[in-house]
Protein backbone atom coordinates (compact mmCIF):
# COMPACT_ATOMS: atom_id res chain seq x y z
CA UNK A 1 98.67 11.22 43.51
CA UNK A 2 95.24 12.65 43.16
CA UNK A 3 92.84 11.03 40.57
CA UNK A 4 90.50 13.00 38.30
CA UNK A 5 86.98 11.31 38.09
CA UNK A 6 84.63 12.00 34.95
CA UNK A 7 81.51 12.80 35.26
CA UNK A 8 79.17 9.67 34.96
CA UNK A 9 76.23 9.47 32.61
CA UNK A 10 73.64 9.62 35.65
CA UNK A 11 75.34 13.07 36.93
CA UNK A 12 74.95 14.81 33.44
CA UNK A 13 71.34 13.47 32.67
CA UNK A 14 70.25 14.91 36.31
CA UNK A 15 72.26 18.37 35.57
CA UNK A 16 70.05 18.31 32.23
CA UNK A 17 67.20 18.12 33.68
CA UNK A 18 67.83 20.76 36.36
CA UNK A 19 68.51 23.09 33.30
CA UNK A 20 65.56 22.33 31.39
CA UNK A 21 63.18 23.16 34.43
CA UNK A 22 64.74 26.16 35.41
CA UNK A 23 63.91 27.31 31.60
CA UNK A 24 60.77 26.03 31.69
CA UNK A 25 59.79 27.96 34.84
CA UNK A 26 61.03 31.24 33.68
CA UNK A 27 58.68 30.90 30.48
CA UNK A 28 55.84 30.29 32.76
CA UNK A 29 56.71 32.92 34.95
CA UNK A 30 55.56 34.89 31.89
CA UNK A 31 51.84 35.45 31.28
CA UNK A 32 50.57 34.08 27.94
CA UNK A 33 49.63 37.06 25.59
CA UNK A 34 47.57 36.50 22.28
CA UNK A 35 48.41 37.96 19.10
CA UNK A 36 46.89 41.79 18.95
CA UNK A 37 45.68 42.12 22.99
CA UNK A 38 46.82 44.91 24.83
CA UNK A 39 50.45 44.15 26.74
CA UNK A 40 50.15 42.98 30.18
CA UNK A 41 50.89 45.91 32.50
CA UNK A 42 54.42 45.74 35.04
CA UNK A 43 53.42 43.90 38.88
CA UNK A 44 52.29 46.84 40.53
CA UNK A 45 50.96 48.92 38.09
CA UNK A 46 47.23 49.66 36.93
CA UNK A 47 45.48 48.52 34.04
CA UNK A 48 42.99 51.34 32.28
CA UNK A 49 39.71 49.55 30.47
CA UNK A 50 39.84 49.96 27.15
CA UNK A 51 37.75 53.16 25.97
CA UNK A 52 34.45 52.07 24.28
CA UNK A 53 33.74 53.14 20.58
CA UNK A 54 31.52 56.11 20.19
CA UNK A 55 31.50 57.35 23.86
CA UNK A 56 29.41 56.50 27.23
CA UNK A 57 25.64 56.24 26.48
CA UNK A 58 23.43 57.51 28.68
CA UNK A 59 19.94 56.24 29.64
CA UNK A 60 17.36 58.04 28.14
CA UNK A 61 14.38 59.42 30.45
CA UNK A 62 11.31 58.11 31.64
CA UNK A 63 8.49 59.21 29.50
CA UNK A 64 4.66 58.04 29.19
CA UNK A 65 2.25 57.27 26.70
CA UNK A 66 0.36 60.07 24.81
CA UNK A 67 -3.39 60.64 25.68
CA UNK A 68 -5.69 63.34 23.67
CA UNK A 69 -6.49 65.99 25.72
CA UNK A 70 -9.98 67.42 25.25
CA UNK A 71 -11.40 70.38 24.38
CA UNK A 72 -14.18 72.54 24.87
CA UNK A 73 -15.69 71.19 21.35
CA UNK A 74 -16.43 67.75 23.14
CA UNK A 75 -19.05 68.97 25.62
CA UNK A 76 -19.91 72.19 23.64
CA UNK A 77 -24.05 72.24 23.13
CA UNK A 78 -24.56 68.66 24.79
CA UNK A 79 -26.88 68.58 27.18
CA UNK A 80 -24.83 66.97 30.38
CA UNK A 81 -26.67 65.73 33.82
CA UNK A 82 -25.13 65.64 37.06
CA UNK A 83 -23.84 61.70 37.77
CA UNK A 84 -25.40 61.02 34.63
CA UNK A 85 -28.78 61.78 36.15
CA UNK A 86 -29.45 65.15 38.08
CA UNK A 87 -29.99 68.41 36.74
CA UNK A 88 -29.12 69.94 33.39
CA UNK A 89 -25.76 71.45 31.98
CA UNK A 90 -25.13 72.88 28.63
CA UNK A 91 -21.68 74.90 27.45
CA UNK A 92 -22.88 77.43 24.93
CA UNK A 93 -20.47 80.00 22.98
CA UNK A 94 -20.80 83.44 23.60
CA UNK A 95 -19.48 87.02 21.80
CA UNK A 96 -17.08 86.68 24.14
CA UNK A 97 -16.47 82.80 24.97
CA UNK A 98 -18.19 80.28 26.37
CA UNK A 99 -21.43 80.47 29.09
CA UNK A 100 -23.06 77.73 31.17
CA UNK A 101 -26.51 77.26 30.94
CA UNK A 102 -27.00 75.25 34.88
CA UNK A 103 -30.35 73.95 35.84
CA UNK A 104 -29.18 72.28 39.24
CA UNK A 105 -31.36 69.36 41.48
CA UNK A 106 -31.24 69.82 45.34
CA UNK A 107 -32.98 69.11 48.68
CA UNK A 108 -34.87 71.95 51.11
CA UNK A 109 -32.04 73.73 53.00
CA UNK A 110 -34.54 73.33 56.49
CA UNK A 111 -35.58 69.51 55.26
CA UNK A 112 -33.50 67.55 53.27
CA UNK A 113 -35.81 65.34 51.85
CA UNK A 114 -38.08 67.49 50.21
CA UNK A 115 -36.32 67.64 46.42
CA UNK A 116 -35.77 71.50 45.16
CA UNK A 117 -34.48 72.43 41.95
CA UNK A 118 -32.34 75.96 41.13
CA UNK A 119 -32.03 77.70 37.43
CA UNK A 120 -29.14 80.09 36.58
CA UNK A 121 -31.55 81.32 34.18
CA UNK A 122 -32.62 80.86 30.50
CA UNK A 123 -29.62 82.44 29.14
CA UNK A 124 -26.08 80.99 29.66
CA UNK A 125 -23.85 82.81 32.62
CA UNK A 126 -20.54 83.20 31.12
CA UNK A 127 -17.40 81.16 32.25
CA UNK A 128 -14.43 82.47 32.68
CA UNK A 129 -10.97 80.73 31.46
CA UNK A 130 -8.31 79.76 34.51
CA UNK A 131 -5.93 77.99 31.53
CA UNK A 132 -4.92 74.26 32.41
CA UNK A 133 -3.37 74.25 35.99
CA UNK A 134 -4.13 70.68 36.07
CA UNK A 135 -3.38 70.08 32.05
CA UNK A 136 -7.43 70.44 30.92
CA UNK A 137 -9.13 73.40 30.58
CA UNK A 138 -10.55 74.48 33.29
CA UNK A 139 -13.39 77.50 33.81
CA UNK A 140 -15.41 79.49 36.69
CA UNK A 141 -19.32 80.06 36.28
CA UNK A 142 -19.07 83.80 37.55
CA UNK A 143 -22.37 83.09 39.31
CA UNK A 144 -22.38 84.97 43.22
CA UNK A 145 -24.73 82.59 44.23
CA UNK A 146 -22.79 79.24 43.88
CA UNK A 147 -19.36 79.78 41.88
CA UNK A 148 -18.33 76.58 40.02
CA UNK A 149 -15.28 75.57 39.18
CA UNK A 150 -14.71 72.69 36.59
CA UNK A 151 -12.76 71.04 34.49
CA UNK A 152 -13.31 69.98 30.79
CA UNK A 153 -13.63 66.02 30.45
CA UNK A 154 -13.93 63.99 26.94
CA UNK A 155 -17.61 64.25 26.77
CA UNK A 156 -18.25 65.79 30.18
CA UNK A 157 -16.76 67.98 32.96
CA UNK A 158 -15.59 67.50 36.67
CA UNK A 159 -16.73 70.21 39.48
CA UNK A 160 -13.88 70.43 41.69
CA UNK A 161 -15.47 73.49 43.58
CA UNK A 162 -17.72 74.48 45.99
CA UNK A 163 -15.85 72.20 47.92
CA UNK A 164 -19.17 72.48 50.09
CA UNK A 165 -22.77 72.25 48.79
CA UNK A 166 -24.52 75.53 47.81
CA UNK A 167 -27.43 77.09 49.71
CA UNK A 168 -29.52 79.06 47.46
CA UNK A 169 -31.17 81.28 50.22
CA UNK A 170 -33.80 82.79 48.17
CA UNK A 171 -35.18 79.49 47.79
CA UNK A 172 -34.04 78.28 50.63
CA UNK A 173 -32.46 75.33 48.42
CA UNK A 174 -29.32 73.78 48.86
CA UNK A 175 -27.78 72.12 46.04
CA UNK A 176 -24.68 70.27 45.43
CA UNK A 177 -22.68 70.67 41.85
CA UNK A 178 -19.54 68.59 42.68
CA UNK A 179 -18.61 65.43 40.90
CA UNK A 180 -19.04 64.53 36.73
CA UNK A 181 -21.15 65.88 34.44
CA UNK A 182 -21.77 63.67 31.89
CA UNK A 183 -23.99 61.96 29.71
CA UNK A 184 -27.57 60.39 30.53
CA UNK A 185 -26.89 57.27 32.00
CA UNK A 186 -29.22 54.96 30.07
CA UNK A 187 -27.48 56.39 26.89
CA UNK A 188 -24.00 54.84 27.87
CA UNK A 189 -23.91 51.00 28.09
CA UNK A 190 -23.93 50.64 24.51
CA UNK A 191 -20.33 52.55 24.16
CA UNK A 192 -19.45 50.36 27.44
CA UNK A 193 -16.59 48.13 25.19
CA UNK A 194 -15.48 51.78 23.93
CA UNK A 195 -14.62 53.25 26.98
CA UNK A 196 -12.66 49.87 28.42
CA UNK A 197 -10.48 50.40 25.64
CA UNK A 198 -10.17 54.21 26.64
CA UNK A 199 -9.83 53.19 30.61
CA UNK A 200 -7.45 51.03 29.41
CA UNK A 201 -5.43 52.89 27.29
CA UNK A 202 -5.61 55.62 30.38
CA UNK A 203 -4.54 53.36 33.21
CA UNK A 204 -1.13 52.34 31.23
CA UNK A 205 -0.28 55.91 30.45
CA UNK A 206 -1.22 56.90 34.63
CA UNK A 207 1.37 54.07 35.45
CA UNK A 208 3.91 55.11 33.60
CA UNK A 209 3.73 58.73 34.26
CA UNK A 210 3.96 58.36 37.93
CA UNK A 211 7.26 55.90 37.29
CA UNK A 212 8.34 58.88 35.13
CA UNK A 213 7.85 61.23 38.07
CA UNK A 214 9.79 58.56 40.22
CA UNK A 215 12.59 58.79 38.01
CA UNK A 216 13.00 62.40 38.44
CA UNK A 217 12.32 62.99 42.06
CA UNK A 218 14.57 62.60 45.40
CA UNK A 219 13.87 59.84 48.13
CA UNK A 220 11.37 62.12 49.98
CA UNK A 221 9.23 63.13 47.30
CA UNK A 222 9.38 59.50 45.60
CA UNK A 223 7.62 58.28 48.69
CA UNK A 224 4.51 61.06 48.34
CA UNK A 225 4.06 60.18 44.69
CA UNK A 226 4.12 56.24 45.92
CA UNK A 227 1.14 57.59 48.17
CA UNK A 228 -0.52 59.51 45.69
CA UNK A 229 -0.58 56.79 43.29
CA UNK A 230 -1.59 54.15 45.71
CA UNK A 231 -4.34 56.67 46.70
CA UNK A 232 -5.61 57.00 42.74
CA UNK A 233 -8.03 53.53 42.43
CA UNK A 234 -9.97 55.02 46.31
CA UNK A 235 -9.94 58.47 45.40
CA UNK A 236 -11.50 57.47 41.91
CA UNK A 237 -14.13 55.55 43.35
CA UNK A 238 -15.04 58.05 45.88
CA UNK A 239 -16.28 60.85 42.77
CA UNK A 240 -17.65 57.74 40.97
CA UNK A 241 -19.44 56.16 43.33
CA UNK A 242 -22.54 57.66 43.22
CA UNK A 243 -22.72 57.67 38.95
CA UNK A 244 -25.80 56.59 37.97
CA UNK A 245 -24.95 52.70 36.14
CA UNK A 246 -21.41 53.04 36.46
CA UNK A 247 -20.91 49.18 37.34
CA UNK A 248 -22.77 48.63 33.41
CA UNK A 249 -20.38 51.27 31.42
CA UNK A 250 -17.67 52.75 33.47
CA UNK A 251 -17.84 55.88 31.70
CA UNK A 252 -17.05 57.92 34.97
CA UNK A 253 -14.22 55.94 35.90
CA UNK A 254 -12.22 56.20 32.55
CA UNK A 255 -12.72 59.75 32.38
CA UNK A 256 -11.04 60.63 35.96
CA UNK A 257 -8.48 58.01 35.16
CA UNK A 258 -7.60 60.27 31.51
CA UNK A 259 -8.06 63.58 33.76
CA UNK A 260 -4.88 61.91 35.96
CA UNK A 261 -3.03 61.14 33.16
CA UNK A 262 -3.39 64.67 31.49
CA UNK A 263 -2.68 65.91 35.46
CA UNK A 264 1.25 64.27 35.05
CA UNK A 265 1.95 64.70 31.84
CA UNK A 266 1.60 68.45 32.97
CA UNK A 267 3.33 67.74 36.05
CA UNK A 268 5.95 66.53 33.95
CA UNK A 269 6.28 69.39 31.62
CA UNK A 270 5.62 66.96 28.40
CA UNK A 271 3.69 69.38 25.41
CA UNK A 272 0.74 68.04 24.42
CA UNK A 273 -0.07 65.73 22.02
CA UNK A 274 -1.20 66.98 18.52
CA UNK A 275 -4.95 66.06 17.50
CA UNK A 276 -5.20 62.73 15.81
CA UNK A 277 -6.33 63.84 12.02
CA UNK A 278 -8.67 61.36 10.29
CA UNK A 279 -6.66 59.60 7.48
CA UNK A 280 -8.26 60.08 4.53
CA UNK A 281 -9.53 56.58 2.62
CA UNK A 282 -7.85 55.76 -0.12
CA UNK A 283 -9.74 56.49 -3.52
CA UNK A 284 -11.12 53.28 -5.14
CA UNK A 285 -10.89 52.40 -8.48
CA UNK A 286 -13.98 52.36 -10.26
CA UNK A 287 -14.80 49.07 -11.62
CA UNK A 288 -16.13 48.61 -14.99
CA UNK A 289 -18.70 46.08 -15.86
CA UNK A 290 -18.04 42.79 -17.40
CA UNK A 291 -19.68 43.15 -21.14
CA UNK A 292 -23.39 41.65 -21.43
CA UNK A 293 -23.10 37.64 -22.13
CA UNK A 294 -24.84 36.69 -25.62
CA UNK A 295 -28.60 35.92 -24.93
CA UNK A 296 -28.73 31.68 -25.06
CA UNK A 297 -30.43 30.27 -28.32
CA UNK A 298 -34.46 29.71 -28.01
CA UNK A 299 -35.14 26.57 -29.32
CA UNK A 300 -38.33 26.86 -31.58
């Protein structure tokens, strides 16, 4: 006779139990998901990033600072010396546009230290427009004897040819035009806080420039703009150098450093920048007198 047995308490607690983690596990088995996030793709599949309100952005180019450019207007009828020194240089207008009037110092072609000095003559020898290759105006004296070739400065101008000295053989003179025209030297120390500011303002918009250049150009030519900037502070101090008082004022050095700056932003392809107007004061009001106080009481 075959007995039945009942389950005992400790057999149905355990089966219980069993149950209750087997439910457990298949509700962790499921990933928690919070109330409006995007469902949790199949095992196996790919999950796409959300797409980002109003679009990608993208970065905006490298720029640099605006720098006035000058004009003929800053040099036009001053009378300019050579290193702030030598000779005499005066941009006149003419019918038909703008002459040089050149008085130029040298040394005796067959001994050079005996000092000789060559005039262009008293009237002005015209100058002929080549546009703004490097982003200044630039000119040629259309003299056969010693062609210049300069560029317009604020308050000066830089010879960038003869890339040789001049011999004058009539006079058996050989002179040498290149470097800045600017101001007499003694005349610029007082402006020397002036031009800091301008050197200043210069230098930051050189720097950026040539990281906007960067920006735009491949490995290879990133590395010859690296060079070229490096090169800037020795190659400046070479056409300063010889300035007359430079250490006291600087002018020389913040001029070349603006004629870099205009130099990339034409590189660049930037416009230039409008001419800074003069904002006009604002009208004051016209005060009106307080009224005449009594005259005090004399006491008789």
């Amino acid at each position: 006779m075959t007995t039945l047995r009942r389950p005992t308490a400790h057999r149905l607690a355990a089966g219980a139990a069993l149950a209750w983690l087997g439910l457990a596990g298949a509700a962790l088995a499921q990933p928690l998901q919070l109330p409006g996030a995007q469902p949790f793709n199949p095992p196996g599949a790919q999950q796409s990033a959300p797409a980002s309100v109003g679009g990608p952005t993208t970065p905006r180019p490298r720029t640099m600072p605006a720098i006035k450019i000058p004009g003929e207007d800053s040099i036009l009828g001053k009378t300019l010396r050579r290193n702030g020194s030598f000779g005499e240089a005066t941009l006149e207008k003419t019918g038909s546009g703008y002459g040089l009037k050149l008085r130029a110092e040298g040394f005796q072609s067959s001994n050079l230290v005996e000092p000789c000095a060559i005039s262009f003559g008293d009237a002005a020898v015209p100058v002929t427009s080549l546009g703004k290759p490097a982003g200044l105006p630039r000119y040629k004296l259309e003299a056969a004897a010693c062609p210049i070739v300069f560029d317009v400065l604020d308050g000066a101008f830089l010879v960038i040819e003869p890339e040789q000295p001049c011999v004058i053989e009539a006079a058996a003179c050989r002179i040498d035009p290149r470097g800045v025209w600017g101001p007499d030297a003694r005349t610029l120390p007082a402006r020397a806080k002036e031009t800091e500011a301008e050197r200043s303002k210069a230098e930051t918009a050189v720097r950026e420039g040539y990281r906007a250049l960067s920006a735009k150009a491949d490995l290879t030519e990133q590395r010859t703009i690296a060079r070229e900037q490096a090169g800037f502070s020795s190659e400046r101090e070479q056409i300063c150098r010889d300035f007359q008082r430079e250490g006291s004022h600087g002018f020389c050095g913040a001029r070349i450093t603006e004629a870099r700056a205009a130099s990339i932003r034409s590189r660049l392809g930037l416009p230039e920048p409008k001419p800074e107007t003069a904002k006009p004061r604002p009208a004051t009001a016209k005060r009106t007198p307080p009224p005449a106080a009594a005259p005090a009481p004399t006491i008789q």
